[in-house]
C-alpha atoms as a PDB file:
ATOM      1  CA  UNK A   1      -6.868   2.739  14.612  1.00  0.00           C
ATOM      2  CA  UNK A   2     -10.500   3.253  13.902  1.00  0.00           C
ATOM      3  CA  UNK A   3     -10.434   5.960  11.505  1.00  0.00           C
ATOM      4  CA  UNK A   4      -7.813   4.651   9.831  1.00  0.00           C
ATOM      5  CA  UNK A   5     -10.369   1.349   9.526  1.00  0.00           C
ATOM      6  CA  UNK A   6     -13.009   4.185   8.046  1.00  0.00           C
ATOM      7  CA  UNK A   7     -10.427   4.866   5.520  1.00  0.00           C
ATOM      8  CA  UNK A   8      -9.953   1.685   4.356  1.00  0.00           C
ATOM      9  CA  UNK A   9     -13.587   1.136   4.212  1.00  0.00           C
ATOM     10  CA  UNK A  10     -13.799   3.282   1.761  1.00  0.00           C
ATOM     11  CA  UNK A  11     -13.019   3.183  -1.954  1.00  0.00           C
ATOM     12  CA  UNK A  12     -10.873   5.279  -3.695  1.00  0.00           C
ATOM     13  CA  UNK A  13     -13.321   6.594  -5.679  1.00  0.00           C
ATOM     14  CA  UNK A  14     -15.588   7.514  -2.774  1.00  0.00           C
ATOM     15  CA  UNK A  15     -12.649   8.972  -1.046  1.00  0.00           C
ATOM     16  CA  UNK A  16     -11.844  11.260  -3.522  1.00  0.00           C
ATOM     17  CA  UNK A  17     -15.453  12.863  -4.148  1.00  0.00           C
ATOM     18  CA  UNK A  18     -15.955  12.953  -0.262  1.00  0.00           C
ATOM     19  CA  UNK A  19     -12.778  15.083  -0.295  1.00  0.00           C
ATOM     20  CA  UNK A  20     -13.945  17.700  -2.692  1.00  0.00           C
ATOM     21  CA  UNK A  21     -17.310  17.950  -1.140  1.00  0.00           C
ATOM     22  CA  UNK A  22     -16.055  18.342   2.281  1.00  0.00           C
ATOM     23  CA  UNK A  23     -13.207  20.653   1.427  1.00  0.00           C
ATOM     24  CA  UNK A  24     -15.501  22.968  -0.870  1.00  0.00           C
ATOM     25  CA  UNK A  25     -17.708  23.087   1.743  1.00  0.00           C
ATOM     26  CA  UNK A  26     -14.967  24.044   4.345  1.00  0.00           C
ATOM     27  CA  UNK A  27     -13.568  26.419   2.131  1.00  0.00           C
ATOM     28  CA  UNK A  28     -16.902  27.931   1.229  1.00  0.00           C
ATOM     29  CA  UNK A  29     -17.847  28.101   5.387  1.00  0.00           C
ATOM     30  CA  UNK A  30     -14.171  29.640   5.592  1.00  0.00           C
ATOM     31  CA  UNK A  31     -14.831  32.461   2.838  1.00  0.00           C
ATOM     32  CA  UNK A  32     -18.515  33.395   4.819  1.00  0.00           C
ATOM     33  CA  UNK A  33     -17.261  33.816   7.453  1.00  0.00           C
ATOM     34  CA  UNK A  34     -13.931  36.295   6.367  1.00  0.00           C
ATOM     35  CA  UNK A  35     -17.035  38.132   4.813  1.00  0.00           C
ATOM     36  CA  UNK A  36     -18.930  38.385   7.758  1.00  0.00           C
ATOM     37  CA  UNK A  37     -16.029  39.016   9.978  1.00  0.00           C
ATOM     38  CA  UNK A  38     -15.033  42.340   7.597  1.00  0.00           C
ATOM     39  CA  UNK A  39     -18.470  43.600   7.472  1.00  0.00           C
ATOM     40  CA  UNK A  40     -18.334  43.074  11.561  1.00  0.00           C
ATOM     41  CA  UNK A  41     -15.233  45.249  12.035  1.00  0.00           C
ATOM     42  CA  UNK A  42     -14.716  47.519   8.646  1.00  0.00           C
ATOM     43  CA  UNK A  43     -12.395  49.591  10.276  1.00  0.00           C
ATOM     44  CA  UNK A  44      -9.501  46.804  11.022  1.00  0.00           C
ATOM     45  CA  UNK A  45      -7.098  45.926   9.292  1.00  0.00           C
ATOM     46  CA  UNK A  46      -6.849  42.273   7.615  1.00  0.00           C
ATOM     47  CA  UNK A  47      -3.653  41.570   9.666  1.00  0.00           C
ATOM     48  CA  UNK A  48      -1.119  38.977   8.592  1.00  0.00           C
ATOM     49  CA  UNK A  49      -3.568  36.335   7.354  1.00  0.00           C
ATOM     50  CA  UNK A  50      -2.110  36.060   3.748  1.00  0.00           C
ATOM     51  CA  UNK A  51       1.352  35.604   5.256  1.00  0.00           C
ATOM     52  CA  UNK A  52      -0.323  32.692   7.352  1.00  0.00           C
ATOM     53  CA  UNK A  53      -2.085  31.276   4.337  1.00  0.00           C
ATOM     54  CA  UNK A  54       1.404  31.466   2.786  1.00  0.00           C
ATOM     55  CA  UNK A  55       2.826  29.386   5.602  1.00  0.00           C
ATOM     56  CA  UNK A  56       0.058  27.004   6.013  1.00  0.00           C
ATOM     57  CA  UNK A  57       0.487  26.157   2.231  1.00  0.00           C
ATOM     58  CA  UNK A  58       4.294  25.845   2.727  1.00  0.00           C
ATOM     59  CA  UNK A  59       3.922  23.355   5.471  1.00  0.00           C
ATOM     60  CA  UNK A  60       1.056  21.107   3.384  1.00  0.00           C
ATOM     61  CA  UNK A  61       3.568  20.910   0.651  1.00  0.00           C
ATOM     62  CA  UNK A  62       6.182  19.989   3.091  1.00  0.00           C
ATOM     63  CA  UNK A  63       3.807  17.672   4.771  1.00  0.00           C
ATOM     64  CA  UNK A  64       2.673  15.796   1.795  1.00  0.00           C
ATOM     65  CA  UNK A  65       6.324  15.824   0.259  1.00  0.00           C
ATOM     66  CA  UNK A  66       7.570  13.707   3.145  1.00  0.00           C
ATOM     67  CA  UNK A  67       4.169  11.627   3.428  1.00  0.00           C
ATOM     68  CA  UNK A  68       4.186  10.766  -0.611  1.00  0.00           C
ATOM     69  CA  UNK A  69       7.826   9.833   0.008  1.00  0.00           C
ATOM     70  CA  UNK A  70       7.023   7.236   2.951  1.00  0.00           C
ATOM     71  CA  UNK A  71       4.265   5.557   1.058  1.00  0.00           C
ATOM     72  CA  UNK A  72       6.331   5.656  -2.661  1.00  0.00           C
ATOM     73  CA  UNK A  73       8.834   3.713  -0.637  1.00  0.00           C
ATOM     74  CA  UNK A  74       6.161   0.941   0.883  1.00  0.00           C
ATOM     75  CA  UNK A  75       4.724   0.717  -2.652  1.00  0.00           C
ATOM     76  CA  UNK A  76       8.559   0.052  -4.176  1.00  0.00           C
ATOM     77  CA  UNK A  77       9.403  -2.681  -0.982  1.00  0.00           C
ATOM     78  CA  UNK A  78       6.342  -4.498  -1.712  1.00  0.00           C
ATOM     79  CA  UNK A  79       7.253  -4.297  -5.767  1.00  0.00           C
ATOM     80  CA  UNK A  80      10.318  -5.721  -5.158  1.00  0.00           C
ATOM     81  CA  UNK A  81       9.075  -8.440  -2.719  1.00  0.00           C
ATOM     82  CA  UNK A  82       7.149  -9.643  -5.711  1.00  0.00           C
ATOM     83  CA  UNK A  83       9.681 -10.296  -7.836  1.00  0.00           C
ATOM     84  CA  UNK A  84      12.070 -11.678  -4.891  1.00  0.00           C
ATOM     85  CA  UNK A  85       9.693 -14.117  -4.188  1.00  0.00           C
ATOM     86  CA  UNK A  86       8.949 -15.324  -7.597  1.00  0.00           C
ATOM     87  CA  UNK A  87      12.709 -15.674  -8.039  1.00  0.00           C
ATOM     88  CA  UNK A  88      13.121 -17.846  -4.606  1.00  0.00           C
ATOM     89  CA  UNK A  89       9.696 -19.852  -5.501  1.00  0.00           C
ATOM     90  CA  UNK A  90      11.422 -20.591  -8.333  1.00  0.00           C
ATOM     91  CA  UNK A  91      15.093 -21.652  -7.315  1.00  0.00           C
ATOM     92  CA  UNK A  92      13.492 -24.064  -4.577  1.00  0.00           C
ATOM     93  CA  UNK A  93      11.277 -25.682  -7.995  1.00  0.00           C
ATOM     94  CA  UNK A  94      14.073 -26.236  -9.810  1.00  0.00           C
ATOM     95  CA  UNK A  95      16.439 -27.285  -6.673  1.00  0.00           C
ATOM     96  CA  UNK A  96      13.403 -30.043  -5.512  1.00  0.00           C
ATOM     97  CA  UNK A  97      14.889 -31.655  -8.455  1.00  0.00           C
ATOM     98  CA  UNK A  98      17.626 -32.840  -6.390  1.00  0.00           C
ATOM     99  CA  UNK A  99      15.622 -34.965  -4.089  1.00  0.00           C
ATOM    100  CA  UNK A 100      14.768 -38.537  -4.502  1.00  0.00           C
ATOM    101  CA  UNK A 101      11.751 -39.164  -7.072  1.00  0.00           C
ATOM    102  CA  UNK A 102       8.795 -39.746  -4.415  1.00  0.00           C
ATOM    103  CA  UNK A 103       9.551 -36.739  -2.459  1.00  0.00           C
ATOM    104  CA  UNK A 104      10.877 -34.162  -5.665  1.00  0.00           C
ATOM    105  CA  UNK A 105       7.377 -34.889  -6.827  1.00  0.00           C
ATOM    106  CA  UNK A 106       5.421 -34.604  -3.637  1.00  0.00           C
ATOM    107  CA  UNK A 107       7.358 -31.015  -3.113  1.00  0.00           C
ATOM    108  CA  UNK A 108       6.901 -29.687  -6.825  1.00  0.00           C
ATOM    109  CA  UNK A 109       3.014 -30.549  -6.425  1.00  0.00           C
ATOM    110  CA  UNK A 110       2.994 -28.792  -3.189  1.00  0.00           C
ATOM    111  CA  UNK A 111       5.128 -25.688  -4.848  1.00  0.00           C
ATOM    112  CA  UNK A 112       2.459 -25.736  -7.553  1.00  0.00           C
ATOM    113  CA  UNK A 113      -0.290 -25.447  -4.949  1.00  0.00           C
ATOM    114  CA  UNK A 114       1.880 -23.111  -3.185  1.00  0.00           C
ATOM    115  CA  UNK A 115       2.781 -20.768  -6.225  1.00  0.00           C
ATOM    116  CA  UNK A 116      -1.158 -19.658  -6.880  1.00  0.00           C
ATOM    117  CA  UNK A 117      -1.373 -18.384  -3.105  1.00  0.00           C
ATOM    118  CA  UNK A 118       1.232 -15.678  -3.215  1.00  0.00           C
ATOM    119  CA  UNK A 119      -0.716 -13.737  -6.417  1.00  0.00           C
ATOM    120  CA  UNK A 120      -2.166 -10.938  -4.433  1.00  0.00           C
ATOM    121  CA  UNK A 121      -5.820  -9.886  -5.728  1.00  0.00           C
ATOM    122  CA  UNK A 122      -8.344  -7.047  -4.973  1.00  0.00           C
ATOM    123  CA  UNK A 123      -9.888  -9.332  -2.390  1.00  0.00           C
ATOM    124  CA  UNK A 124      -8.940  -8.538   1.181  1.00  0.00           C
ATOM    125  CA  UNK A 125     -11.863 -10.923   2.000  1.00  0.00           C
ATOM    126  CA  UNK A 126      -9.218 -14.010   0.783  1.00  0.00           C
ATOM    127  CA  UNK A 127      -6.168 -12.900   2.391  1.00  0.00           C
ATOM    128  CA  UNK A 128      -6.624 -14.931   6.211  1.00  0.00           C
ATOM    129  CA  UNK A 129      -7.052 -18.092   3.897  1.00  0.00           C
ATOM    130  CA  UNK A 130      -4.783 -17.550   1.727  1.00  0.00           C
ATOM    131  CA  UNK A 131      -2.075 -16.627   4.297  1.00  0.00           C
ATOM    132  CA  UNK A 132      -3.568 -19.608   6.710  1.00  0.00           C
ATOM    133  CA  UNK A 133      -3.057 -21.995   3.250  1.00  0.00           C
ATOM    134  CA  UNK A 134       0.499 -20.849   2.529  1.00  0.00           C
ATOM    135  CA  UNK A 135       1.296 -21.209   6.401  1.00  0.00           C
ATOM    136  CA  UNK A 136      -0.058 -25.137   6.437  1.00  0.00           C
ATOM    137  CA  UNK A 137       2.093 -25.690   3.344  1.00  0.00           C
ATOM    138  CA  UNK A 138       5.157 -24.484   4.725  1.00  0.00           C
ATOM    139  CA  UNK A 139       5.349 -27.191   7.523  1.00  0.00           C
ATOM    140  CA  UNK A 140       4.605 -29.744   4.588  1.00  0.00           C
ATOM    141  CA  UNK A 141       7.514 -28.900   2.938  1.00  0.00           C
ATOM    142  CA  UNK A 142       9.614 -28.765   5.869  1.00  0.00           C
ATOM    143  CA  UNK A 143       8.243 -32.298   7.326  1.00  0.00           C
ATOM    144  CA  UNK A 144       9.746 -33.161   4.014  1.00  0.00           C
ATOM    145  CA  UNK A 145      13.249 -31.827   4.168  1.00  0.00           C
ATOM    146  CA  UNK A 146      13.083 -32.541   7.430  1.00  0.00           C
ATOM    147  CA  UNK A 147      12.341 -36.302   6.842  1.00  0.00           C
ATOM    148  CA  UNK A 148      15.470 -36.319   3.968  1.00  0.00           C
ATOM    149  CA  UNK A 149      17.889 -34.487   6.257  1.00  0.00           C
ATOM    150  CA  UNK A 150      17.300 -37.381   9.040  1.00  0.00           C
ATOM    151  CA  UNK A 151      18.003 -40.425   6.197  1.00  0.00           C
ATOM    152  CA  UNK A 152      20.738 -37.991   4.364  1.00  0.00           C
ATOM    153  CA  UNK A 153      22.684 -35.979   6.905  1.00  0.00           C
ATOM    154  CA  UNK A 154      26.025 -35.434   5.079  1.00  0.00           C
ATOM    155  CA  UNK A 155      24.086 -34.664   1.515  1.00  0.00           C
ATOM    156  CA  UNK A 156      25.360 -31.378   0.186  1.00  0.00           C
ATOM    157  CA  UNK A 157      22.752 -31.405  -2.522  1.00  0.00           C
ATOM    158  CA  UNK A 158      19.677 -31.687   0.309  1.00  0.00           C
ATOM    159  CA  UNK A 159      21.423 -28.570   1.919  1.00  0.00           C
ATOM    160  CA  UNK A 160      21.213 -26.226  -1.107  1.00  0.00           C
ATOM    161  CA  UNK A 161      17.576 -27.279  -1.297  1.00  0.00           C
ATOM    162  CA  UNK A 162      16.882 -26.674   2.309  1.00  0.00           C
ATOM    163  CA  UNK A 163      18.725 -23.195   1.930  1.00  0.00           C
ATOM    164  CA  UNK A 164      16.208 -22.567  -0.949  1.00  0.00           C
ATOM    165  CA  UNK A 165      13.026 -23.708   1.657  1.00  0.00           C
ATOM    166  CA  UNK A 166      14.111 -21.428   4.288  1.00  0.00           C
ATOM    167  CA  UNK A 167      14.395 -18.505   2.042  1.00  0.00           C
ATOM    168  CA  UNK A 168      10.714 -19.330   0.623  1.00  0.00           C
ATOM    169  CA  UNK A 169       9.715 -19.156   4.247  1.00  0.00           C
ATOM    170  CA  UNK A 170      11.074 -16.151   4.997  1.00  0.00           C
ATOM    171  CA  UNK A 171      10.262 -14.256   2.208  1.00  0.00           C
ATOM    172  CA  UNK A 172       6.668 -15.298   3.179  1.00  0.00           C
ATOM    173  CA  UNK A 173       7.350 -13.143   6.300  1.00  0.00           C
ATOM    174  CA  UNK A 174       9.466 -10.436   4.795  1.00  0.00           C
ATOM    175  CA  UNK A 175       6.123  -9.803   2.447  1.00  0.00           C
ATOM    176  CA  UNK A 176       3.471 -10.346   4.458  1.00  0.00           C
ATOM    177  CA  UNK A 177       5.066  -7.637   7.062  1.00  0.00           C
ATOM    178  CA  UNK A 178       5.148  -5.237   3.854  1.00  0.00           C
ATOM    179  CA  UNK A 179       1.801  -5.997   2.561  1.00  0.00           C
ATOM    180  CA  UNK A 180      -0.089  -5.533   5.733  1.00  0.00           C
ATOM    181  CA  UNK A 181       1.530  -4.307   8.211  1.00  0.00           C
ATOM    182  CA  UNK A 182       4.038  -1.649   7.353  1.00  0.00           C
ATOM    183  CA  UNK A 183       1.034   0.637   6.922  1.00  0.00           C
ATOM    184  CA  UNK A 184       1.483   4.969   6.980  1.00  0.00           C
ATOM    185  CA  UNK A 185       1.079   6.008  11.101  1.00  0.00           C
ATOM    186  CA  UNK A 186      -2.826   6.578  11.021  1.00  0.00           C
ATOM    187  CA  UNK A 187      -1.570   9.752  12.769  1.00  0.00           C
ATOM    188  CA  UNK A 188       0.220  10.979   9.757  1.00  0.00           C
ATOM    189  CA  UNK A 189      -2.810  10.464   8.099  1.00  0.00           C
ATOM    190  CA  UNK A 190      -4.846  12.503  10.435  1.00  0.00           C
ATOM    191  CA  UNK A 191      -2.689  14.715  10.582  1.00  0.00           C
ATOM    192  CA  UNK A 192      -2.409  15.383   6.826  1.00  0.00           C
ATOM    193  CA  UNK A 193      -6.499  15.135   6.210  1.00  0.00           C
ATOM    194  CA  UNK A 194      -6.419  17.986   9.243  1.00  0.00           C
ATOM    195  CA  UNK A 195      -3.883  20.089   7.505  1.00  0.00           C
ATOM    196  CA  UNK A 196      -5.553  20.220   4.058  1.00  0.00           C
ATOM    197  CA  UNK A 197      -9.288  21.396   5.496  1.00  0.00           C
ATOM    198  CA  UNK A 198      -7.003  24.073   8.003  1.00  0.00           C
ATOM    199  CA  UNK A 199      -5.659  25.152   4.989  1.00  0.00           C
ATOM    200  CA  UNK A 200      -8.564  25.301   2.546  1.00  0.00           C
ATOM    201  CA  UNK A 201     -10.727  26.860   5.398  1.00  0.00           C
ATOM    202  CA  UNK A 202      -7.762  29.749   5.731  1.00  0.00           C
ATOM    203  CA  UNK A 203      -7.837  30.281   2.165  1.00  0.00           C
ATOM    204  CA  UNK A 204     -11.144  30.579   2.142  1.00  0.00           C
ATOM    205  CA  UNK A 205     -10.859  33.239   5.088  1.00  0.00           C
ATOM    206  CA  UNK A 206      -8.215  35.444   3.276  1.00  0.00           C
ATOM    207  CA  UNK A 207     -10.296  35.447   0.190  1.00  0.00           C
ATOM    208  CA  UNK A 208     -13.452  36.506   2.574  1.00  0.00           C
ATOM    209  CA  UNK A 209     -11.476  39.331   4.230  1.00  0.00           C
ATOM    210  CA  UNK A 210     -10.496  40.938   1.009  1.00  0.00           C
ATOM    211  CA  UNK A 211     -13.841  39.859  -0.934  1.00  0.00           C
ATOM    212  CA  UNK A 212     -11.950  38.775  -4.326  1.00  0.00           C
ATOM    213  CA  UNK A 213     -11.672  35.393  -4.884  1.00  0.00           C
ATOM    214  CA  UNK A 214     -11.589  32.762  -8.241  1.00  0.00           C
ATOM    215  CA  UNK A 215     -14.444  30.095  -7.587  1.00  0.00           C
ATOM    216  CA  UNK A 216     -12.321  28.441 -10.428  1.00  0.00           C
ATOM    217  CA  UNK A 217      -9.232  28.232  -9.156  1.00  0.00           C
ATOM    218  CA  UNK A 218     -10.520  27.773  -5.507  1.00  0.00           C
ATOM    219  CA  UNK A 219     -11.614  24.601  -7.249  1.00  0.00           C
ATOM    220  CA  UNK A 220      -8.963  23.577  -9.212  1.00  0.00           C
ATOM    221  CA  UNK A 221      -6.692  23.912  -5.585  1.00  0.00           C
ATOM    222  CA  UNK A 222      -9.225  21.729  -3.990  1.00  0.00           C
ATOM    223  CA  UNK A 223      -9.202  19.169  -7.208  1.00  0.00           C
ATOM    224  CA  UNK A 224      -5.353  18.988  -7.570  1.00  0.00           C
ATOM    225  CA  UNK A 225      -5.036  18.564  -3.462  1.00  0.00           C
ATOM    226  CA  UNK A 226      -7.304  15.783  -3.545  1.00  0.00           C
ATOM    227  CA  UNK A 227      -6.347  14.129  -6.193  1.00  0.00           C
ATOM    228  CA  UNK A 228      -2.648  14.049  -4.530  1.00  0.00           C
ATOM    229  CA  UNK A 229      -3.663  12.951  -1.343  1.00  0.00           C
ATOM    230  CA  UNK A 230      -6.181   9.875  -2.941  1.00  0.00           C
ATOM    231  CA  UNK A 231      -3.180   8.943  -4.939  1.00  0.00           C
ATOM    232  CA  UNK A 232      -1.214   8.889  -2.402  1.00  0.00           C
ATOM    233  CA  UNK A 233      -3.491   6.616  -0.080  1.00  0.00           C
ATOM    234  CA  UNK A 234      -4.005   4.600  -3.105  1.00  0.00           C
ATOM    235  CA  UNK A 235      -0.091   4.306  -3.180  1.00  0.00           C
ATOM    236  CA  UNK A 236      -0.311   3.443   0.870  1.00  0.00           C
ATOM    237  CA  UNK A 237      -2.897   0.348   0.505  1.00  0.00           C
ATOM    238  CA  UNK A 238      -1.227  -2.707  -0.719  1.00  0.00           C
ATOM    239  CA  UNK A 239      -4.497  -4.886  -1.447  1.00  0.00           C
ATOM    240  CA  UNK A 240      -7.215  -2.711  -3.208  1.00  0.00           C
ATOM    241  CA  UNK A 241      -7.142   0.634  -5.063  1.00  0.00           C
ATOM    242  CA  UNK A 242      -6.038   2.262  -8.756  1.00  0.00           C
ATOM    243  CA  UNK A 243      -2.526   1.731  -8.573  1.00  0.00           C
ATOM    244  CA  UNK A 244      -1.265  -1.898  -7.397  1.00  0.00           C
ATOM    245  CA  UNK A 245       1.874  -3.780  -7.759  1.00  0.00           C
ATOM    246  CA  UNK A 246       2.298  -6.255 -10.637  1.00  0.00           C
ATOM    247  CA  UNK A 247       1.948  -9.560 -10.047  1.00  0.00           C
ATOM    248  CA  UNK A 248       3.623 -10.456 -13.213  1.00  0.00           C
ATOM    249  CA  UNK A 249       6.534 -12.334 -11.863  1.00  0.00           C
ATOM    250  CA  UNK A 250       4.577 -14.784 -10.086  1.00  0.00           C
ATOM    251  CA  UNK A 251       2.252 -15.176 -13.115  1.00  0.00           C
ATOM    252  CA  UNK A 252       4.820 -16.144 -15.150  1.00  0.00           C
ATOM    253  CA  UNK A 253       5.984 -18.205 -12.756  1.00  0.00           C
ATOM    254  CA  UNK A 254       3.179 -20.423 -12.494  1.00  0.00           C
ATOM    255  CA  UNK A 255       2.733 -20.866 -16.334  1.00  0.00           C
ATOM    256  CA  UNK A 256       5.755 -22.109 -16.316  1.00  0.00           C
ATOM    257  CA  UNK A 257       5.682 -24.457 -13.388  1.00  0.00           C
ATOM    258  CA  UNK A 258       2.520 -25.464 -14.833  1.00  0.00           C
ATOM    259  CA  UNK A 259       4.091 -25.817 -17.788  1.00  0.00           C
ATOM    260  CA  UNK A 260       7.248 -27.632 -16.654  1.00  0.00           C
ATOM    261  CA  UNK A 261       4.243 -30.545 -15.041  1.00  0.00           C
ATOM    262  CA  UNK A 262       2.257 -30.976 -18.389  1.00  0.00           C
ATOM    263  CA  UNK A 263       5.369 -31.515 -19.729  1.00  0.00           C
ATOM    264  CA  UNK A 264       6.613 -34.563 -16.872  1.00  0.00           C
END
């Protein structure tokens, strides 16, 4: 969706201070107009506007409980998927050992090619070639295993290393489908962003009807709020932002392929 597009056009950074300014504003607007509104009508009574407020708060919390909790459990899926893949990369390295000389060497130089490709970086520009890359290697490997199981049908050993090669595939899948697409519903989103200015505008309202209100802590809600929500579309992007997942395993996992090939 388009705004979500907007969203990820922007950095966190300039997310976060857009926030603030828009919601301070709101809530200002929000307090202006309770003021005008009791100087309009002296005589009435505020009605149940605090108990509103009270409920409008209840159901952000609730709202951004439940949204936090949906992208904490993205974040941890694409985590794991990390160190899953590193772990498969790995077995099929070790397994390509089984193969006859010409082609274990042709498959541990494309695995070493292959290895560098899967280290996500805060470059979304990369990402088509690197998938695109990973994608062109796959069928390498496979016209290779494919070529062994033709000339070695009954080989037990070629099996285990096919089994490895599949699961490298499909782990390609499994995290690319985490990474990108398994995004938050923009709606959520929307719907959240709309919440938090209803709510700050209300509060802002209530303060105006009664004419007492704390600039300070007015601002301290608006900091805290938006400082939850950034983190948690920080949390909800899996190629850019603060908070990313570790790339360690992989890492390691080329040194020591690397490694393994200054050593042969």
């Amino acid at each position: 969706m388009r705004y979500q597009e907007w969203l990820d056009s922007l950095s966190i950074e300039a997310f976060f201070l857009s926030f603030i300014l828009i919601t301070v504003v709101v809530a200002e607007c929000g307090y202006r107009i309770g003021r005008w509104w009791q100087f309009r009508t002296p005589g009435d009574k505020e009605g149940p506007t605090n108990m509103i407020v009270g409920s409008l708060l209840g159901l952000l919390a609730f709202l951004l409980a439940v949204t936090m909790g949906m992208a904490s459990d993205r974040f941890d899926t694409r985590r794991v998927m990390v160190l899953t893949e590193a772990n498969v990369i790995g077995t099929t390295y070790l397994r390509a050992g089984f193969l006859p000389e010409n082609e274990a060497s042709e498959t541990r130089a494309l695995l070493d090619e292959y290895v560098p490709l899967r280290i996500v970086l805060n470059d979304p520009q990369d990402v088509p070639d690197r998938i695109n890359r990973s994608l062109e290697l796959h069928n390498e490997l496979w016209a290779i295993a494919e070529r062994l199981a033709k000339s070695m049908p009954e080989s037990d050993i070629l099996a285990l290393y096919i089994e490895s090669l599949n699961e490298l595939i499909d782990i390609h899948q499994s995290r690319l489908t985490a990474g990108i697409y398994a995004r938050l519903p923009g709606t959520v989103l929307l719907l959240l962003l709309a919440s938090s200015v209803l709510t700050l505008a209300m509060v802002g309202y209530s303060a105006g009807l009664t004419g007492r209100r704390s600039p300070l802590t007015a601002i301290g809600m608006i900091v805290v709020l938006g400082a939850v929500i950034t983190l948690l579309l920080d949390l909800e992007r899996p190629r850019s932002g603060l908070v990313t997942v570790n790339q360690q395993p992989i890492i390691d996992l080329q040194q020591s392929i690397t490694t393994d090939a200054g050593e042969t």
